[in-house]
Protein backbone atom coordinates (compact mmCIF):
# COMPACT_ATOMS: atom_id res chain seq x y z
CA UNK A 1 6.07 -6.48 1.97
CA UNK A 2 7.24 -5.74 5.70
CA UNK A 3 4.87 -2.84 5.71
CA UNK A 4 1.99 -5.07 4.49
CA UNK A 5 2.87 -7.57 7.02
CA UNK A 6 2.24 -5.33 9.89
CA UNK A 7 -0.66 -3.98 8.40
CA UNK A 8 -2.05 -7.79 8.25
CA UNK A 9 -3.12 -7.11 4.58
CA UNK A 10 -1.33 -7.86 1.39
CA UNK A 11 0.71 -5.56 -0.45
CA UNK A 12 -2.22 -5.85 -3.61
CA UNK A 13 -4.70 -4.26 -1.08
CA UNK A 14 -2.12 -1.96 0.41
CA UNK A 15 -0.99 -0.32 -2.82
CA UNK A 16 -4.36 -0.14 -4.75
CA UNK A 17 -6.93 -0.61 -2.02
CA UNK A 18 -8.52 -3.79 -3.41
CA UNK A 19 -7.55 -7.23 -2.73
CA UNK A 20 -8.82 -10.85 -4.57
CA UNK A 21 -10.95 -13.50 -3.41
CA UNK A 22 -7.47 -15.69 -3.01
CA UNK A 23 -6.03 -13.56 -0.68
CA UNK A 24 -7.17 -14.99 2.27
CA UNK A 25 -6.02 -18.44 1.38
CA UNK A 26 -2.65 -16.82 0.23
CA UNK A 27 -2.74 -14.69 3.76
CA UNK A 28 -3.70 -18.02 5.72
CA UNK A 29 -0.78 -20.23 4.38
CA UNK A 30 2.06 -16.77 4.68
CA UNK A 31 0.73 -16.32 8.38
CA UNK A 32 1.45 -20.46 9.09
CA UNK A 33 4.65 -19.86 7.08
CA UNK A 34 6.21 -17.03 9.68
CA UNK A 35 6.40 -19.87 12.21
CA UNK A 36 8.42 -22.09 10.38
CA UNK A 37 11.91 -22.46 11.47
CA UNK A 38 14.89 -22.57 8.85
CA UNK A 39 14.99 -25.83 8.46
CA UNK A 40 10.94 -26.47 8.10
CA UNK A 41 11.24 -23.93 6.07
CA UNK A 42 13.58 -25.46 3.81
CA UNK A 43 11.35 -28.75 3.48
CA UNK A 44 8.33 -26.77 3.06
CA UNK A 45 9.87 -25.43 -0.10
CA UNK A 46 11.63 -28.43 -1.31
CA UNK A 47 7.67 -30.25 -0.96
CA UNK A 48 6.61 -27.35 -3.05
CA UNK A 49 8.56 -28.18 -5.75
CA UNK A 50 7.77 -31.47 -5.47
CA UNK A 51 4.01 -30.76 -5.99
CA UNK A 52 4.44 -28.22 -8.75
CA UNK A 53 6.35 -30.71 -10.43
CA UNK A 54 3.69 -33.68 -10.25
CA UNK A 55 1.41 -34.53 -13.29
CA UNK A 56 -2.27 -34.40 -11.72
């Protein structure tokens, strides 16, 4: 994952050399995830759940 990280791709298009049209989105919300700190972090998951748990 580290390795992937540094090589700004994900570990999908690392490992077999092709990558999905989601990616980017994925790639987009990990890159404004780094700069969380702990605790942001923390409420970022906890809002996750949240979401995943509604019925929309």
């Amino acid at each position: 994952m580290r390795l992937a990280a540094a090589l700004d791709t994900t570990p999908d298009e690392f490992l077999v050399g092709t990558a999905r049209h989601e990616d980017e989105a994925w790639r987009d919300v990990a890159e404004g995830l780094r700069t969380l700190t702990p605790g942001q972090l923390e409420l970022t998951r906890n809002f996750i759940r949240w979401v995943a748990e509604q019925k929309l």
